[in-house]
PDB file of N, CA and C in Angstrom:
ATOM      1  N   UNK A   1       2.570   9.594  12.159  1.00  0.00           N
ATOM      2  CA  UNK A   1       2.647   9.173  10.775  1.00  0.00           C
ATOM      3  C   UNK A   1       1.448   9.751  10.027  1.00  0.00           C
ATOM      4  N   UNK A   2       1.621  10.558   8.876  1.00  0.00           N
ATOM      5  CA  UNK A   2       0.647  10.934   8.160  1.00  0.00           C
ATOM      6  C   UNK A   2      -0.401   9.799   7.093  1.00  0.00           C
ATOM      7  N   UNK A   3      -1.212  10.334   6.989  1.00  0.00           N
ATOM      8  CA  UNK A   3      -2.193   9.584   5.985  1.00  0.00           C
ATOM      9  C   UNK A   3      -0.931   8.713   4.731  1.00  0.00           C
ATOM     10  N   UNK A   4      -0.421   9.784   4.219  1.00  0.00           N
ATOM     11  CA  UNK A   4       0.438   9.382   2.946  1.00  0.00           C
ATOM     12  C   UNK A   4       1.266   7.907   3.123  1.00  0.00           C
ATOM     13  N   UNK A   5       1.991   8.431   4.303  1.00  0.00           N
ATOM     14  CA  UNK A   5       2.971   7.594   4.767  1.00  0.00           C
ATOM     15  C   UNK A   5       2.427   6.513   4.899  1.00  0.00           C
ATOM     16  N   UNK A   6       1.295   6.396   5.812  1.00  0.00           N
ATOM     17  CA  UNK A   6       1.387   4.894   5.981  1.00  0.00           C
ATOM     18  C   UNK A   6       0.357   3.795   4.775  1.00  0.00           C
ATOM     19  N   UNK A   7      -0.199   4.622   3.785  1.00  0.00           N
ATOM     20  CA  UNK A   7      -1.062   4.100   2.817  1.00  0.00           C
ATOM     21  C   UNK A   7       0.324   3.800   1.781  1.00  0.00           C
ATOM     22  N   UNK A   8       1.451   4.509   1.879  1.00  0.00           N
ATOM     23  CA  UNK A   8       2.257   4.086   0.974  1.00  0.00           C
ATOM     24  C   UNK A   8       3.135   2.845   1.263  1.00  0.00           C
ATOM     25  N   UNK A   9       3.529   3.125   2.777  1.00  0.00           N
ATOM     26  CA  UNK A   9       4.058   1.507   3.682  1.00  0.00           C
ATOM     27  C   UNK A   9       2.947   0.397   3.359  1.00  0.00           C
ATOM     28  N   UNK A  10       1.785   0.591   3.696  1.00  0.00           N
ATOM     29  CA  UNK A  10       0.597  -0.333   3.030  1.00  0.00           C
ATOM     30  C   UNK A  10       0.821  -0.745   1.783  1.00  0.00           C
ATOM     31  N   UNK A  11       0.779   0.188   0.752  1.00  0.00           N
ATOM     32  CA  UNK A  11       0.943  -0.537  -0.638  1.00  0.00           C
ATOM     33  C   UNK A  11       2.376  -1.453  -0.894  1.00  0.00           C
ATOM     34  N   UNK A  12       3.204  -0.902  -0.274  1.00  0.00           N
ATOM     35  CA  UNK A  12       4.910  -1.775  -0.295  1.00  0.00           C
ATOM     36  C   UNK A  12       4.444  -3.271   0.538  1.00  0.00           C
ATOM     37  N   UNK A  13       4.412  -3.144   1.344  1.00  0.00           N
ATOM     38  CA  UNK A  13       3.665  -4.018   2.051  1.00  0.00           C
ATOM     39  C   UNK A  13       3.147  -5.158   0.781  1.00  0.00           C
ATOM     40  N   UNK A  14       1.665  -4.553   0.468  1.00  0.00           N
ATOM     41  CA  UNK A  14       0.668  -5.434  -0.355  1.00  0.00           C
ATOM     42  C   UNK A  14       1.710  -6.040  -1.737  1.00  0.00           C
ATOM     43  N   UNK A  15       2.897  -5.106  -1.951  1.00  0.00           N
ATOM     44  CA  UNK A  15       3.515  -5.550  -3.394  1.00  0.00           C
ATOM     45  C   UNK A  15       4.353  -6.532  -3.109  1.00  0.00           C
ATOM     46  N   UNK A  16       4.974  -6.227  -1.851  1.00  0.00           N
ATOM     47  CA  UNK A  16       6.073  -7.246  -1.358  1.00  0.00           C
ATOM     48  C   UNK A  16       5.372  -8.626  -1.110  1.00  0.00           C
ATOM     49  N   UNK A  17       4.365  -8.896  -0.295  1.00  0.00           N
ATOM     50  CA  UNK A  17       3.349 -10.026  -0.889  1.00  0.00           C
ATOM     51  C   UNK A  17       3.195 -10.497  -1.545  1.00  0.00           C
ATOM     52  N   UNK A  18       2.852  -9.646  -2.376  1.00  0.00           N
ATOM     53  CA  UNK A  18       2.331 -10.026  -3.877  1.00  0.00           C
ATOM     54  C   UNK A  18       3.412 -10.903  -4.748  1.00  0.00           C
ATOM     55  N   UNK A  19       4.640 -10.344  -4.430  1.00  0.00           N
ATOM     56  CA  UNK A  19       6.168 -10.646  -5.160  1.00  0.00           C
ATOM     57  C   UNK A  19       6.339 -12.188  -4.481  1.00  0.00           C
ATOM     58  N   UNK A  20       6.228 -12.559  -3.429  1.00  0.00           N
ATOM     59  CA  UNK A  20       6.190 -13.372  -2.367  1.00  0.00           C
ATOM     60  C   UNK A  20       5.499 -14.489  -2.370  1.00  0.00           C
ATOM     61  N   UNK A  21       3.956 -14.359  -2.346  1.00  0.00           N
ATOM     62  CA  UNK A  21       3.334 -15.465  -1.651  1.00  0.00           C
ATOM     63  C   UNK A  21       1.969 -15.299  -2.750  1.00  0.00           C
ATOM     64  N   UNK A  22       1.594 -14.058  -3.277  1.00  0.00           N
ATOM     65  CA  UNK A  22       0.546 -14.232  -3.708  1.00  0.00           C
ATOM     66  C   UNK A  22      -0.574 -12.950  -4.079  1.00  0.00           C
ATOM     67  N   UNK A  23      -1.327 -13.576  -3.193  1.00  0.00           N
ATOM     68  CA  UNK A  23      -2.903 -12.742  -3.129  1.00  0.00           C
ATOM     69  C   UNK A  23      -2.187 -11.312  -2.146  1.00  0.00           C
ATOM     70  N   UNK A  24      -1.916  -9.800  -2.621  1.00  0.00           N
ATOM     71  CA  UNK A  24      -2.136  -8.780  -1.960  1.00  0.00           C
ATOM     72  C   UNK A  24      -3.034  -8.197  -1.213  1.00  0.00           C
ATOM     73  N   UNK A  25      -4.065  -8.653  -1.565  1.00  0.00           N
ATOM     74  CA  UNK A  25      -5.544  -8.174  -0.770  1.00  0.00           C
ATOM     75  C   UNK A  25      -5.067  -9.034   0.601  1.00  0.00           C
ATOM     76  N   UNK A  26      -4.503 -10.219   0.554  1.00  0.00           N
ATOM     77  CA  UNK A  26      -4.585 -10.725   2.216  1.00  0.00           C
ATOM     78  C   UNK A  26      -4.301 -10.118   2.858  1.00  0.00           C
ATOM     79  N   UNK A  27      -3.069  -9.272   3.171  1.00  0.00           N
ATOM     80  CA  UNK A  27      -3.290  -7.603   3.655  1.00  0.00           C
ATOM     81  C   UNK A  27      -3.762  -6.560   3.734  1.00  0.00           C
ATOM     82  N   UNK A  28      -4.182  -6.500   3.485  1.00  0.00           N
ATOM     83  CA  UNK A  28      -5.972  -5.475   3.189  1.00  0.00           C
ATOM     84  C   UNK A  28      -6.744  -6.068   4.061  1.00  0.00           C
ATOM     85  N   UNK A  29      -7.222  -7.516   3.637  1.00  0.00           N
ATOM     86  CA  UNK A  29      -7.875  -7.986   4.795  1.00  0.00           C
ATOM     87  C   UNK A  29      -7.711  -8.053   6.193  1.00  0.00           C
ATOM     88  N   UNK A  30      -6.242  -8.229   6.678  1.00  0.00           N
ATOM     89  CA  UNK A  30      -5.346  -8.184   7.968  1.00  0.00           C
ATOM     90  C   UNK A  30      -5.867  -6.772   8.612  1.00  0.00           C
ATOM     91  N   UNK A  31      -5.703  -5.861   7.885  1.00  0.00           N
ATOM     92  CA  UNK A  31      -5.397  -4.402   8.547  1.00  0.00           C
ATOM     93  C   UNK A  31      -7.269  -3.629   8.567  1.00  0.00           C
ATOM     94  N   UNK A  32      -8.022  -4.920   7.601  1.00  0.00           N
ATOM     95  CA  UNK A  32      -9.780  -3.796   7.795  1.00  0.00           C
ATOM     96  C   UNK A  32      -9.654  -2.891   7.341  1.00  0.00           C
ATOM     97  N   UNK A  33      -9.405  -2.537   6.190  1.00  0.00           N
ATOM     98  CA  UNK A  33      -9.029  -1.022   5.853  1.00  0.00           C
ATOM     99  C   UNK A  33     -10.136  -0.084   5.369  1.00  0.00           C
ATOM    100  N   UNK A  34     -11.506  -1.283   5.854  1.00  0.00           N
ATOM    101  CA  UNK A  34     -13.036  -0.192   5.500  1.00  0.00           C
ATOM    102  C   UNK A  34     -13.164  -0.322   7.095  1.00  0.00           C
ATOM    103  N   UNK A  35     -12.281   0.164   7.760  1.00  0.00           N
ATOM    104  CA  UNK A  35     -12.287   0.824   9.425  1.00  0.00           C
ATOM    105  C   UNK A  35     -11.649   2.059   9.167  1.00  0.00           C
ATOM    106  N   UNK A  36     -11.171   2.381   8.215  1.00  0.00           N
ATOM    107  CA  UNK A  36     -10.145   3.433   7.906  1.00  0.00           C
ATOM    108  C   UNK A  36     -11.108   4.659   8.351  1.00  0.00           C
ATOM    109  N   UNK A  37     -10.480   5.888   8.574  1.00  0.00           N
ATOM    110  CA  UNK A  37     -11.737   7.008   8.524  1.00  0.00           C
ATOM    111  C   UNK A  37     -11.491   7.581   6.883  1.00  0.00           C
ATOM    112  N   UNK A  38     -12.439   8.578   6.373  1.00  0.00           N
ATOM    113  CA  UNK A  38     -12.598   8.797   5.076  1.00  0.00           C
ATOM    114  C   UNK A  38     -11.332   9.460   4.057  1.00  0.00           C
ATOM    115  N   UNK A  39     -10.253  10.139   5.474  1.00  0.00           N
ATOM    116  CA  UNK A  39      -8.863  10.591   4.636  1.00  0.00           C
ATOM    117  C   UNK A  39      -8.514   9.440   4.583  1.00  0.00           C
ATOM    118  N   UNK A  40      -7.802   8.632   5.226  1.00  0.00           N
ATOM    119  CA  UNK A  40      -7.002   7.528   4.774  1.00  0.00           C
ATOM    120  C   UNK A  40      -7.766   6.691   3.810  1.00  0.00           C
ATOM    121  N   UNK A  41      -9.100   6.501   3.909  1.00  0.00           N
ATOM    122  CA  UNK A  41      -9.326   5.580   2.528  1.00  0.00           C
ATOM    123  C   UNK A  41      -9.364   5.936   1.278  1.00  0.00           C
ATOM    124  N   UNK A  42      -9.810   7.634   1.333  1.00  0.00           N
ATOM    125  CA  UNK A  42      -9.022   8.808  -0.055  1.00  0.00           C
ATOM    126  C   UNK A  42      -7.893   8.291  -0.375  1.00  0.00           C
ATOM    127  N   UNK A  43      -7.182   8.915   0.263  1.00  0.00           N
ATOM    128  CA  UNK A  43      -5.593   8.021  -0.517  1.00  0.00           C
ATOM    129  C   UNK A  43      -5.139   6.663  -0.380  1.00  0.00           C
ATOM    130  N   UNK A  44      -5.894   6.088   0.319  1.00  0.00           N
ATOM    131  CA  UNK A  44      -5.492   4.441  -0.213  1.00  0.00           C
ATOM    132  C   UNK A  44      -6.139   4.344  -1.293  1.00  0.00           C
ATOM    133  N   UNK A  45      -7.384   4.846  -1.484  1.00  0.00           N
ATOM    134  CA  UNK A  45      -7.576   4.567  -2.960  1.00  0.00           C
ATOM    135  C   UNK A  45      -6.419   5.016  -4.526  1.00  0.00           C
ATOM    136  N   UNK A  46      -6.383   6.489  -3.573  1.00  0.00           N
ATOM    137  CA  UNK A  46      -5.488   6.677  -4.914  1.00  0.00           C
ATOM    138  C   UNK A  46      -4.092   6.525  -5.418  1.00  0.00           C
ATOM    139  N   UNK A  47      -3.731   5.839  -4.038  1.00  0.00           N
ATOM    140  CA  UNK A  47      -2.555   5.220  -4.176  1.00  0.00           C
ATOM    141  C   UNK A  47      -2.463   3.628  -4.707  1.00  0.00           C
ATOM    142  N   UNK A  48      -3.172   3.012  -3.823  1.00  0.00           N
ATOM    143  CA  UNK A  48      -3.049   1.291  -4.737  1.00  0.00           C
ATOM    144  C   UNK A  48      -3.502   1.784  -6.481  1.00  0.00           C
ATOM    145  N   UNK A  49      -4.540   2.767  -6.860  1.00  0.00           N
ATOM    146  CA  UNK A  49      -4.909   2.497  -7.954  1.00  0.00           C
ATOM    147  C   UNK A  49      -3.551   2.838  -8.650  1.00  0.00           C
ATOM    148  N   UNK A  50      -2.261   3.229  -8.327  1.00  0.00           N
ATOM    149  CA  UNK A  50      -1.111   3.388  -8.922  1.00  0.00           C
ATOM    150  C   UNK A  50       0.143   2.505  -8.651  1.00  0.00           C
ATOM    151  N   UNK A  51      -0.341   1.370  -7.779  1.00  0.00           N
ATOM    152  CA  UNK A  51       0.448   0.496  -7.478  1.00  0.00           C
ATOM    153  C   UNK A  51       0.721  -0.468  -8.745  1.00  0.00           C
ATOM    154  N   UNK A  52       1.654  -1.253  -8.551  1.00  0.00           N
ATOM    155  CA  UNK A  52       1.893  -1.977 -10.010  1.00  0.00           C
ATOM    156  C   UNK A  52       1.832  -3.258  -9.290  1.00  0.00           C
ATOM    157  N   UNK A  53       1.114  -3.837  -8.980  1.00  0.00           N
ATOM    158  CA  UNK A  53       1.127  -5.322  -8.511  1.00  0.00           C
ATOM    159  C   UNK A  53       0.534  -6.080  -9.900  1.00  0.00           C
ATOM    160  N   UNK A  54       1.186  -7.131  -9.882  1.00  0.00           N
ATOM    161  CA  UNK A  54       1.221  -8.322 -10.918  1.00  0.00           C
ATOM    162  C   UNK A  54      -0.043  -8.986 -10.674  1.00  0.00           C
ATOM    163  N   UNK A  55      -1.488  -8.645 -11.011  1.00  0.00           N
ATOM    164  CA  UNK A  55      -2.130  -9.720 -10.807  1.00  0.00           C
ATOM    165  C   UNK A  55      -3.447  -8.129 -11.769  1.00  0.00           C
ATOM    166  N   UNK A  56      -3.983  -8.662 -12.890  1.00  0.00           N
ATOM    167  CA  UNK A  56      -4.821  -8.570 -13.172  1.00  0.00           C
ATOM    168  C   UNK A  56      -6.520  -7.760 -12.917  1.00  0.00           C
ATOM    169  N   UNK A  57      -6.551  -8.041 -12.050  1.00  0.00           N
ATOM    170  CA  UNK A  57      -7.693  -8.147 -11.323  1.00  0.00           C
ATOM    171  C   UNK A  57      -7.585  -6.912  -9.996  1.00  0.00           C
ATOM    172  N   UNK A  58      -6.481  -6.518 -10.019  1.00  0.00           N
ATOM    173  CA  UNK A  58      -6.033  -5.694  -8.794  1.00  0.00           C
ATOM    174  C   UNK A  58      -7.080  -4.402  -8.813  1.00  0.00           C
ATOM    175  N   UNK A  59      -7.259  -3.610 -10.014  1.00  0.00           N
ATOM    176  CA  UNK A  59      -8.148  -2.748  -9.289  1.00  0.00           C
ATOM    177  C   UNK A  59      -9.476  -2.953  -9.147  1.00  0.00           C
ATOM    178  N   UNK A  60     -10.415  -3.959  -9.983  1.00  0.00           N
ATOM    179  CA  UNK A  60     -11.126  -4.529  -9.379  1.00  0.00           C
ATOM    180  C   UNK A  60     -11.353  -4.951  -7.868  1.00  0.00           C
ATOM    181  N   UNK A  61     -10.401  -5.744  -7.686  1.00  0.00           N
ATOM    182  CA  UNK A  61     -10.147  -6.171  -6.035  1.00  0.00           C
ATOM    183  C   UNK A  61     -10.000  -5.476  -5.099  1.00  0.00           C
ATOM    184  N   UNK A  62      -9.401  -4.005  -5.644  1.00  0.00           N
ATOM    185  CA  UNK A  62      -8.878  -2.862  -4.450  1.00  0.00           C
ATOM    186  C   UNK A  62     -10.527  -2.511  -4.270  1.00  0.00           C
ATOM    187  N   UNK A  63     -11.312  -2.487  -5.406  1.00  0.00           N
ATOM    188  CA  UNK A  63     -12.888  -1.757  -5.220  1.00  0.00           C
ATOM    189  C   UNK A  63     -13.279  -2.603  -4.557  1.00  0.00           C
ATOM    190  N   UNK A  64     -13.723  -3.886  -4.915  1.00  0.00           N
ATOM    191  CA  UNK A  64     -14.377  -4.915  -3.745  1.00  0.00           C
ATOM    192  C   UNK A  64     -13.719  -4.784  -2.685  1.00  0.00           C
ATOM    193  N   UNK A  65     -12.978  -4.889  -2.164  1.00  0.00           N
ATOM    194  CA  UNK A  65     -12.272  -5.180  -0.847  1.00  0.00           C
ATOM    195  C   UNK A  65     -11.952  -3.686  -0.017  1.00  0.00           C
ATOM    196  N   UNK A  66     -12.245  -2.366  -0.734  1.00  0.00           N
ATOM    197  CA  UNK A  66     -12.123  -1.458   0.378  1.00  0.00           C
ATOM    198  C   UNK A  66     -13.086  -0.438   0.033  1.00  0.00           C
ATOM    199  N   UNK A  67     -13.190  -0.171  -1.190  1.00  0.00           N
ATOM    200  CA  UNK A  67     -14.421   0.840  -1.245  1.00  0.00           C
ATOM    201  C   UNK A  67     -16.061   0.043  -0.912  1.00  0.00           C
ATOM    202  N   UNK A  68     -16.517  -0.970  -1.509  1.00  0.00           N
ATOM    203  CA  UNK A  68     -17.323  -1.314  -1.363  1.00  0.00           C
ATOM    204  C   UNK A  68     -17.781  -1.453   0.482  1.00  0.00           C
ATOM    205  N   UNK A  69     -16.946  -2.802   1.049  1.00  0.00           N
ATOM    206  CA  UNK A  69     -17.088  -2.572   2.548  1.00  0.00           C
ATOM    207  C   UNK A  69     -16.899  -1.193   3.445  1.00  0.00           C
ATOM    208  N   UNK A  70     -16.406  -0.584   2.784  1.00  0.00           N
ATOM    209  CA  UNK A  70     -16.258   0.912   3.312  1.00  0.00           C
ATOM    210  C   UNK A  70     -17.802   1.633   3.458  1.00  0.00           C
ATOM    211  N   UNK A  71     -18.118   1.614   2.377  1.00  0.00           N
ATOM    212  CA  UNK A  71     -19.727   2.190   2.132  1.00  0.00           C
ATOM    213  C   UNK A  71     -21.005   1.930   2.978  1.00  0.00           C
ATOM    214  N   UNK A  72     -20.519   0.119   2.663  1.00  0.00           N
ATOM    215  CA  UNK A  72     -21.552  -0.589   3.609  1.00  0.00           C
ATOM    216  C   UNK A  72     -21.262   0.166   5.254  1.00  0.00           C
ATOM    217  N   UNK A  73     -20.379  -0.099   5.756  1.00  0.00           N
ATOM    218  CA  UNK A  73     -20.398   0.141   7.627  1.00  0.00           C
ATOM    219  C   UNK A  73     -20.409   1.480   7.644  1.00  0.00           C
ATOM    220  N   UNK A  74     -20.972   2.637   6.797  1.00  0.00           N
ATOM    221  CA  UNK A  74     -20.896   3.731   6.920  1.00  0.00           C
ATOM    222  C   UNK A  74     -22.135   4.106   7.799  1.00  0.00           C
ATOM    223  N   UNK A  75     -22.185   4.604   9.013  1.00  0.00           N
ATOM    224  CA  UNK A  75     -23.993   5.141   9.741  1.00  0.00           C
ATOM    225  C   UNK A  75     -24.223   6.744   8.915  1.00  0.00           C
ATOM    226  N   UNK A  76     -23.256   7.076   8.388  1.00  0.00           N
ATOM    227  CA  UNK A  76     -24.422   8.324   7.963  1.00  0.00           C
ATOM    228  C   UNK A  76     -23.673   8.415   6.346  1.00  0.00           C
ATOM    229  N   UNK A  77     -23.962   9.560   5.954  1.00  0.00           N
ATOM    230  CA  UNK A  77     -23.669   9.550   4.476  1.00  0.00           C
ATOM    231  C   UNK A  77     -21.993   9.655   4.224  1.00  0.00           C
ATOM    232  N   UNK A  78     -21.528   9.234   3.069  1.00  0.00           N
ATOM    233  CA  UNK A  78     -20.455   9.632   2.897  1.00  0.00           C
ATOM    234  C   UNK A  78     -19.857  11.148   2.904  1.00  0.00           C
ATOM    235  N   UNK A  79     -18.500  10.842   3.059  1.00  0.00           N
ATOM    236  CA  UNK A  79     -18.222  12.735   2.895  1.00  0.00           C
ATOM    237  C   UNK A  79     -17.667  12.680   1.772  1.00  0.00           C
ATOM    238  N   UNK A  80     -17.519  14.288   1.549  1.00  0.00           N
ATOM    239  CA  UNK A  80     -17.346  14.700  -0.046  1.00  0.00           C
ATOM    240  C   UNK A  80     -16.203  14.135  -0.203  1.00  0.00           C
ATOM    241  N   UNK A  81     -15.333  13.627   0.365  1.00  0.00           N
ATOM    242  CA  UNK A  81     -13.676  13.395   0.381  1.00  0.00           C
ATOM    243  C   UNK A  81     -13.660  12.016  -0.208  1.00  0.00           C
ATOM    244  N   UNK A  82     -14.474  11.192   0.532  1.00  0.00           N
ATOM    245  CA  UNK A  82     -14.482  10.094   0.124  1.00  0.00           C
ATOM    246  C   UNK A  82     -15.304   9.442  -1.125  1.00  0.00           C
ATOM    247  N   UNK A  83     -16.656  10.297  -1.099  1.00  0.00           N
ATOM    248  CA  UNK A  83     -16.988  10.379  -2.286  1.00  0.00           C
ATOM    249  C   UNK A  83     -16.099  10.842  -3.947  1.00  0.00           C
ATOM    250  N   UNK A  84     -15.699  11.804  -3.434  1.00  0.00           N
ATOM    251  CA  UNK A  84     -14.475  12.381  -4.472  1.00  0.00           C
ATOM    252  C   UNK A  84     -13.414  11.157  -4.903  1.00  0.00           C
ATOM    253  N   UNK A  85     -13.019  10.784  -4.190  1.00  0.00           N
ATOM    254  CA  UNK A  85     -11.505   9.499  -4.300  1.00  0.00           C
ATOM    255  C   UNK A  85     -12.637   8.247  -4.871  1.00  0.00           C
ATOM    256  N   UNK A  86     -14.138   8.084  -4.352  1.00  0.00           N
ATOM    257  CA  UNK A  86     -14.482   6.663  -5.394  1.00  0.00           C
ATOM    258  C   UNK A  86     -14.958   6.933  -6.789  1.00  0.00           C
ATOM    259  N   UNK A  87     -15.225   8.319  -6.866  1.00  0.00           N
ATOM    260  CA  UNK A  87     -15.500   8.509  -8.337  1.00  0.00           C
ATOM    261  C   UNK A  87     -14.078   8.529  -9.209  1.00  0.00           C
ATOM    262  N   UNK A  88     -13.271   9.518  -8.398  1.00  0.00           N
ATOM    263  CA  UNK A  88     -11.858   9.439  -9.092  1.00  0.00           C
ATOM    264  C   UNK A  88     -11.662   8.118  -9.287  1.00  0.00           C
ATOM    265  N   UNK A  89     -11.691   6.929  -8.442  1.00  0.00           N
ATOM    266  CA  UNK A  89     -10.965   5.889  -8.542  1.00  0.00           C
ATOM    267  C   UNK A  89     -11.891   4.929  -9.602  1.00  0.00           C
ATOM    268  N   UNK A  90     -13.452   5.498  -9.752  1.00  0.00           N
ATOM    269  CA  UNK A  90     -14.263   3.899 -10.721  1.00  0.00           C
ATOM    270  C   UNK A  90     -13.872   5.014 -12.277  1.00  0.00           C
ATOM    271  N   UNK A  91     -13.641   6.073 -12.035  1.00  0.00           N
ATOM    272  CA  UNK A  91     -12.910   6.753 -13.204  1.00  0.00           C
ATOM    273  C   UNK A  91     -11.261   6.325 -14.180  1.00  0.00           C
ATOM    274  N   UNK A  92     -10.733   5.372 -13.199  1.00  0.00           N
ATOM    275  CA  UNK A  92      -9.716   5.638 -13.115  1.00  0.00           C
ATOM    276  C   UNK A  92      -9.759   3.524 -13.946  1.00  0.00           C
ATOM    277  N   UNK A  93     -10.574   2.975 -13.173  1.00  0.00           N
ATOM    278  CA  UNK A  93     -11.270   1.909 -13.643  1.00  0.00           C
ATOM    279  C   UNK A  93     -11.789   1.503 -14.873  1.00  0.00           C
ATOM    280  N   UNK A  94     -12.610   3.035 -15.149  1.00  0.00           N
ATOM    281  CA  UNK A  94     -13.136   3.156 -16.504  1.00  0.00           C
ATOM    282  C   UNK A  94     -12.519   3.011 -17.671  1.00  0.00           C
ATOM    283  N   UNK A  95     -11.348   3.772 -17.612  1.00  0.00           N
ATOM    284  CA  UNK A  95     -10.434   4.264 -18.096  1.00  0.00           C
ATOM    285  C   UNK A  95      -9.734   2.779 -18.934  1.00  0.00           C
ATOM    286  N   UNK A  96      -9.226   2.218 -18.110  1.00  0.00           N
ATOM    287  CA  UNK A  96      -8.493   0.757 -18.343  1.00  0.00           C
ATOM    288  C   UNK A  96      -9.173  -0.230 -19.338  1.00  0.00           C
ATOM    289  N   UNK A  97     -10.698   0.207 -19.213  1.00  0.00           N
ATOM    290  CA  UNK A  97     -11.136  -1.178 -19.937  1.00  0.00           C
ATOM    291  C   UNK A  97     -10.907  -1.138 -21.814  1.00  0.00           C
TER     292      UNK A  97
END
């Protein structure tokens, strides 16, 4: 299964939740997704930031809950990849307000 694929099963996932029971991040939390290596958290970023989940606060929450812990458990510096997808994504943040 490629990067794409399963960050996009992830986001169906988090929406179908969301439609469901609630809080989407509780899946996020389930799966650790600042264990991810730096491709898959590239496009999870830039995929939830295009997800349409009903709750407000969502891309806020996608930043707390995967870029931020991502950063932290990092032992050496970020790579350009991942660096690239959090600027795209607090860009993308910016943008909204």
């Amino acid at each position: 299964m490629d990067s794409i694929s399963f960050v996009d099963g992830l986001g169906q996932l988090c929406f179908d939740y969301a439609r469901a029971r609630g809080d989407p991040l509780d899946v996020l939390d389930l799966v650790e997704v600042w264990e991810a290596d730096d491709e898959i958290a590239s496009v999870l970023l830039s995929r939830l930031s295009d997800l349409n989940v009903e709750c407000a606060a969502w891309p806020t929450r996608v930043l707390c809950s995967v870029v931020l812990p991502k950063l932290l458990v990092l032992e050496r510096p970020a790579s350009r990849v991942l660096a690239a997808a959090v600027i795209d994504y607090c860009k993308v943040l910016y943008a909204l307000k």
